[in-house]
C-alpha atoms as a PDB file:
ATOM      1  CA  UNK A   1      -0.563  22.472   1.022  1.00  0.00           C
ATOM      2  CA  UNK A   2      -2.140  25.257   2.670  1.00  0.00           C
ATOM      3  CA  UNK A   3      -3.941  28.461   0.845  1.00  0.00           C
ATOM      4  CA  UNK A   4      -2.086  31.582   0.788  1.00  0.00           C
ATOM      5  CA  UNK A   5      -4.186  33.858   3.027  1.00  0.00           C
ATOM      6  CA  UNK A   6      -5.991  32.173   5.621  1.00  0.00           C
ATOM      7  CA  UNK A   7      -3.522  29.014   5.436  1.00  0.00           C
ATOM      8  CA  UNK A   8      -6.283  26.271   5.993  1.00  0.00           C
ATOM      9  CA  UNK A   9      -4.902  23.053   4.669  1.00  0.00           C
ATOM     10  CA  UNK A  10      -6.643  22.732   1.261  1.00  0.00           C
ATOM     11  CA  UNK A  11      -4.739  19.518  -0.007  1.00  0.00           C
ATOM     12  CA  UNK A  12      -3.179  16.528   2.378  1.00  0.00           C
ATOM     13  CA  UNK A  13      -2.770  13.508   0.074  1.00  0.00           C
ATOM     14  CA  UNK A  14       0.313  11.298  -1.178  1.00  0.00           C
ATOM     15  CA  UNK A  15       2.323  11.209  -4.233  1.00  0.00           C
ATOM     16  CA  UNK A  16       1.727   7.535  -4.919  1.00  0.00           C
ATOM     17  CA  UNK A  17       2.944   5.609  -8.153  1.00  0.00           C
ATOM     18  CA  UNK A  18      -1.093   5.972 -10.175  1.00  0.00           C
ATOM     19  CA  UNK A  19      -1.097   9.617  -9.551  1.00  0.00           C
ATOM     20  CA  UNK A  20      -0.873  11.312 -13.146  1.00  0.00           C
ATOM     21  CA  UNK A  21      -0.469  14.879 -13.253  1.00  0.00           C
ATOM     22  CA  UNK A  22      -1.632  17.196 -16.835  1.00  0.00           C
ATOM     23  CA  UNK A  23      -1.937  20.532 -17.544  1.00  0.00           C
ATOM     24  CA  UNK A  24      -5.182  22.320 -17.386  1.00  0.00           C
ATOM     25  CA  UNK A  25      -7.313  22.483 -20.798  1.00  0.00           C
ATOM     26  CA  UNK A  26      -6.963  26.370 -21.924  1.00  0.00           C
ATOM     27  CA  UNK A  27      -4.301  27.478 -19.529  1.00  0.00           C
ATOM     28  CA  UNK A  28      -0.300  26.703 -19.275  1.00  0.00           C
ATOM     29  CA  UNK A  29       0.231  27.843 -16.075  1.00  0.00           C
ATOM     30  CA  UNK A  30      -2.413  25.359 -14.269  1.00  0.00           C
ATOM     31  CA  UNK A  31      -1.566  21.289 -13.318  1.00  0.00           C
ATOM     32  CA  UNK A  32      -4.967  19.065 -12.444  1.00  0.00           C
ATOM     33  CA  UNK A  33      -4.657  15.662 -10.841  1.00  0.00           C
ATOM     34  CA  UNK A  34      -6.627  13.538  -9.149  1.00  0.00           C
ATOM     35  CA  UNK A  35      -5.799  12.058  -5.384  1.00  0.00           C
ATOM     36  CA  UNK A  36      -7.438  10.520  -2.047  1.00  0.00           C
ATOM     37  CA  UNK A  37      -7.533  13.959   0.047  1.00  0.00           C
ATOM     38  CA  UNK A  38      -7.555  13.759   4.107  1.00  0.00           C
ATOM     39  CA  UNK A  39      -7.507  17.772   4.124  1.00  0.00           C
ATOM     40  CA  UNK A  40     -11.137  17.648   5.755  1.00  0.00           C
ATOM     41  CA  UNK A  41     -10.138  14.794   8.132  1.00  0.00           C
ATOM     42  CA  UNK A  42     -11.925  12.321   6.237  1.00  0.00           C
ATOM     43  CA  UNK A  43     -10.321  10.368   2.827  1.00  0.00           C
ATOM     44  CA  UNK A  44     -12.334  11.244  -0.149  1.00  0.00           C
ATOM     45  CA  UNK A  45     -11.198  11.427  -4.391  1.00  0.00           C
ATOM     46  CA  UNK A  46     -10.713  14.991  -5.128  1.00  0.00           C
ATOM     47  CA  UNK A  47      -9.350  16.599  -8.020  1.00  0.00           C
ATOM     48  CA  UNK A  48      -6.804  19.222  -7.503  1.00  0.00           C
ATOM     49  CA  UNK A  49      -6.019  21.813  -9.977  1.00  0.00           C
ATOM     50  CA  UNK A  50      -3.123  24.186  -8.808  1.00  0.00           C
ATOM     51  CA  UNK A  51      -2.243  27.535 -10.934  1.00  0.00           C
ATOM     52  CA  UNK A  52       1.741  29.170 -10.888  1.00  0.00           C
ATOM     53  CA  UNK A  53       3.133  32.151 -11.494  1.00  0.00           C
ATOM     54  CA  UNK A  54       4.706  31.297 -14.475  1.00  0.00           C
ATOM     55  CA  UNK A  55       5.135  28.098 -17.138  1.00  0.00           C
ATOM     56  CA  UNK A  56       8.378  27.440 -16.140  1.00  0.00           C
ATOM     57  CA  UNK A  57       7.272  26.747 -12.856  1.00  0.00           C
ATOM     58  CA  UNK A  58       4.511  24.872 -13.696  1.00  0.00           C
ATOM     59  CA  UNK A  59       6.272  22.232 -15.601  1.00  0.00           C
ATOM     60  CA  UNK A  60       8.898  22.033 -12.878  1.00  0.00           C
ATOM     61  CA  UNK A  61       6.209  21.164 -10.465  1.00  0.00           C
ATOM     62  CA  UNK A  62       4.577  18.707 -12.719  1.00  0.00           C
ATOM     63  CA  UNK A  63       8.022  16.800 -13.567  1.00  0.00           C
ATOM     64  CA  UNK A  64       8.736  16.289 -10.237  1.00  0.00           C
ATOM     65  CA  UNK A  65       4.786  14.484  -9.292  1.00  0.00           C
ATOM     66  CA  UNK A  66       6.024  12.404 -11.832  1.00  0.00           C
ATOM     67  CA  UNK A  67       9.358  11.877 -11.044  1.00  0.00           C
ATOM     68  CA  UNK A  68       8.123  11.123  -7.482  1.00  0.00           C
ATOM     69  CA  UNK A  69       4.965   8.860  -8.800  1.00  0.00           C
ATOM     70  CA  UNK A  70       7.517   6.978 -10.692  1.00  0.00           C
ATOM     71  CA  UNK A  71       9.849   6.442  -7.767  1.00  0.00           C
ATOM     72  CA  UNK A  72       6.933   4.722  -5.617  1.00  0.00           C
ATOM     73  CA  UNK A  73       6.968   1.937  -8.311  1.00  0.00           C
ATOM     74  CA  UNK A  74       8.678  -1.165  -7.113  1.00  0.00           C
ATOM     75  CA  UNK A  75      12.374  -2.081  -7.344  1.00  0.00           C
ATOM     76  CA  UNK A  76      13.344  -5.108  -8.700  1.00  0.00           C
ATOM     77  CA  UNK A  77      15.679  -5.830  -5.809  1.00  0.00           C
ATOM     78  CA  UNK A  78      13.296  -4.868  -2.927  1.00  0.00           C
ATOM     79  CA  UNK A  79      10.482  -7.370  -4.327  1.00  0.00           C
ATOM     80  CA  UNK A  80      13.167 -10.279  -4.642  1.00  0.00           C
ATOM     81  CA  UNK A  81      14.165  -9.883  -1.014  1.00  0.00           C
ATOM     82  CA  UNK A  82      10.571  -9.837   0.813  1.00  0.00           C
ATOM     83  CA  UNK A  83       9.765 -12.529  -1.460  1.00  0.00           C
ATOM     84  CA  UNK A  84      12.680 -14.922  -0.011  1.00  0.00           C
ATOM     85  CA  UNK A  85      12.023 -13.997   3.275  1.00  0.00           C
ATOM     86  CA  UNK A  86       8.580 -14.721   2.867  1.00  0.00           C
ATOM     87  CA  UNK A  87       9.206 -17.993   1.785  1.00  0.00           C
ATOM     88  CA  UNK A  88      11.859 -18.444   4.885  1.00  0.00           C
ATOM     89  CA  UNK A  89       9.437 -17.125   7.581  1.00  0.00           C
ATOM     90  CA  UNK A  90       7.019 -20.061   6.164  1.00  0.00           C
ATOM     91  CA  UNK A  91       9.835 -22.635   6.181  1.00  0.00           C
ATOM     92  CA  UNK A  92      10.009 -21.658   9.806  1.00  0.00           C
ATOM     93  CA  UNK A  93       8.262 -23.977  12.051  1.00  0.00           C
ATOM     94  CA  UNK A  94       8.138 -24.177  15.980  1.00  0.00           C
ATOM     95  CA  UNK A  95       9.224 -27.437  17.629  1.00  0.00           C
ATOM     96  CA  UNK A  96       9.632 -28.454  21.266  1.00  0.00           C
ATOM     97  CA  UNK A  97      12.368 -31.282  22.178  1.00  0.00           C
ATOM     98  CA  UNK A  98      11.966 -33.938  24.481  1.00  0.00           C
ATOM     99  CA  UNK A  99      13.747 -32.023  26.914  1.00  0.00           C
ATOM    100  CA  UNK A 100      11.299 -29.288  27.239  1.00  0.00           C
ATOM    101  CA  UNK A 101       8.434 -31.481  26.977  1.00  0.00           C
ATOM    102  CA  UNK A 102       9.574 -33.182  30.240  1.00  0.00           C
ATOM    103  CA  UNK A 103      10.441 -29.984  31.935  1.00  0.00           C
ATOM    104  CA  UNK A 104       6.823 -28.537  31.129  1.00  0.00           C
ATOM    105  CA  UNK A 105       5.471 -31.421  32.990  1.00  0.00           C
ATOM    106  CA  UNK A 106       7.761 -31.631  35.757  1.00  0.00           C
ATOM    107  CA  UNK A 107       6.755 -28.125  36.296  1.00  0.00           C
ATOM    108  CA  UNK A 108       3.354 -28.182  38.035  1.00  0.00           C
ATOM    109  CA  UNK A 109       0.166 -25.255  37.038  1.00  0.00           C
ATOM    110  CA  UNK A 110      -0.568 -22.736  39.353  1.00  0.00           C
ATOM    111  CA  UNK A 111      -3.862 -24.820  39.987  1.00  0.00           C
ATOM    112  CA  UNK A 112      -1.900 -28.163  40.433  1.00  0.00           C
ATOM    113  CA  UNK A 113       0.119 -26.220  43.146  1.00  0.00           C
ATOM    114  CA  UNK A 114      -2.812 -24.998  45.300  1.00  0.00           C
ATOM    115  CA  UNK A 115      -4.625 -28.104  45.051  1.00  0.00           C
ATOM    116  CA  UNK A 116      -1.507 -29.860  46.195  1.00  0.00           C
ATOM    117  CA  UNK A 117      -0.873 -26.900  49.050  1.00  0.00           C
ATOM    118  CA  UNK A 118      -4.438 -28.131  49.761  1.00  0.00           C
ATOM    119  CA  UNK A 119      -3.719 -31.941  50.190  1.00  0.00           C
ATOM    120  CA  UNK A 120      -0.375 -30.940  52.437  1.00  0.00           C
ATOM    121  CA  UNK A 121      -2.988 -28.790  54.618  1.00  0.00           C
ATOM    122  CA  UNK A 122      -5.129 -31.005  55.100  1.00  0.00           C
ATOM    123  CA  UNK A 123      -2.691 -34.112  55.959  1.00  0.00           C
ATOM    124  CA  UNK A 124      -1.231 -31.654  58.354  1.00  0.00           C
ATOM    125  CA  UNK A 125      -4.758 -30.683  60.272  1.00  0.00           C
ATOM    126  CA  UNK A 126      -5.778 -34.787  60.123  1.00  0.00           C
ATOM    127  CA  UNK A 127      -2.346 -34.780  61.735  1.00  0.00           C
ATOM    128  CA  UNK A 128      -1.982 -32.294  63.985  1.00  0.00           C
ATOM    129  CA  UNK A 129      -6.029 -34.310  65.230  1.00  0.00           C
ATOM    130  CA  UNK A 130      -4.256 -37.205  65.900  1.00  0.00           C
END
């Protein structure tokens, strides 16, 4: 939200399912609720209090915080499913076969390769001596 005339952002939070919204002691037209703000670049609890032009538009702005607040509650159906694949992802397990096992040591380590380059130079020099 950004103020009227100078439009610096003055509110930067999120709707989530704890936010409760209320009209302001003493005046109709005014909402006041409480949120984690990052307006100022940094998150700090502020309390916001917004006035409208009229009370129609007031309450039409306060029924939809809480029709969004209410909407950012869980679903039945969305908890269910990360629950069972969080209980397949554990079944999970990683397993090499004896097939891969011999292929990792058939296949030699960089260092096993230049020490045996090594060896090969050196029977070739005590060769090439002879």
């Amino acid at each position: 939200m950004r103020q009227s005339k100078t439009l610096k952002i003055c509110a930067n939070h999120l709707v989530i399912q704890s936010t409760s919204i209320q009209e302001h002691a003493g005046n109709e037209k005014s909402c006041v609720w409480h949120a984690t703000d990052f307006s100022d670049g940094e998150l700090k609890e502020e309390t916001f209090c917004m006035r409208f032009a009229s009370v129609e538009n007031c309450k039409a702005f306060k029924e939809m915080v809480q029709e969004v607040a209410e909407s950012q509650g869980s679903k039945p159906g969305e908890s269910k499913e990360a629950t069972s694949t969080a209980d397949l992802l554990e079944k999970l397990t990683v397993t090499e076969t004896k097939k891969e096992e011999v292929a990792k040591e058939e296949v030699p380590s960089s260092e096993e390769k230049k020490e045996d380059n090594k060896k090969e130079q050196l029977e070739e020099s005590d060769a090439d001596k002879k």
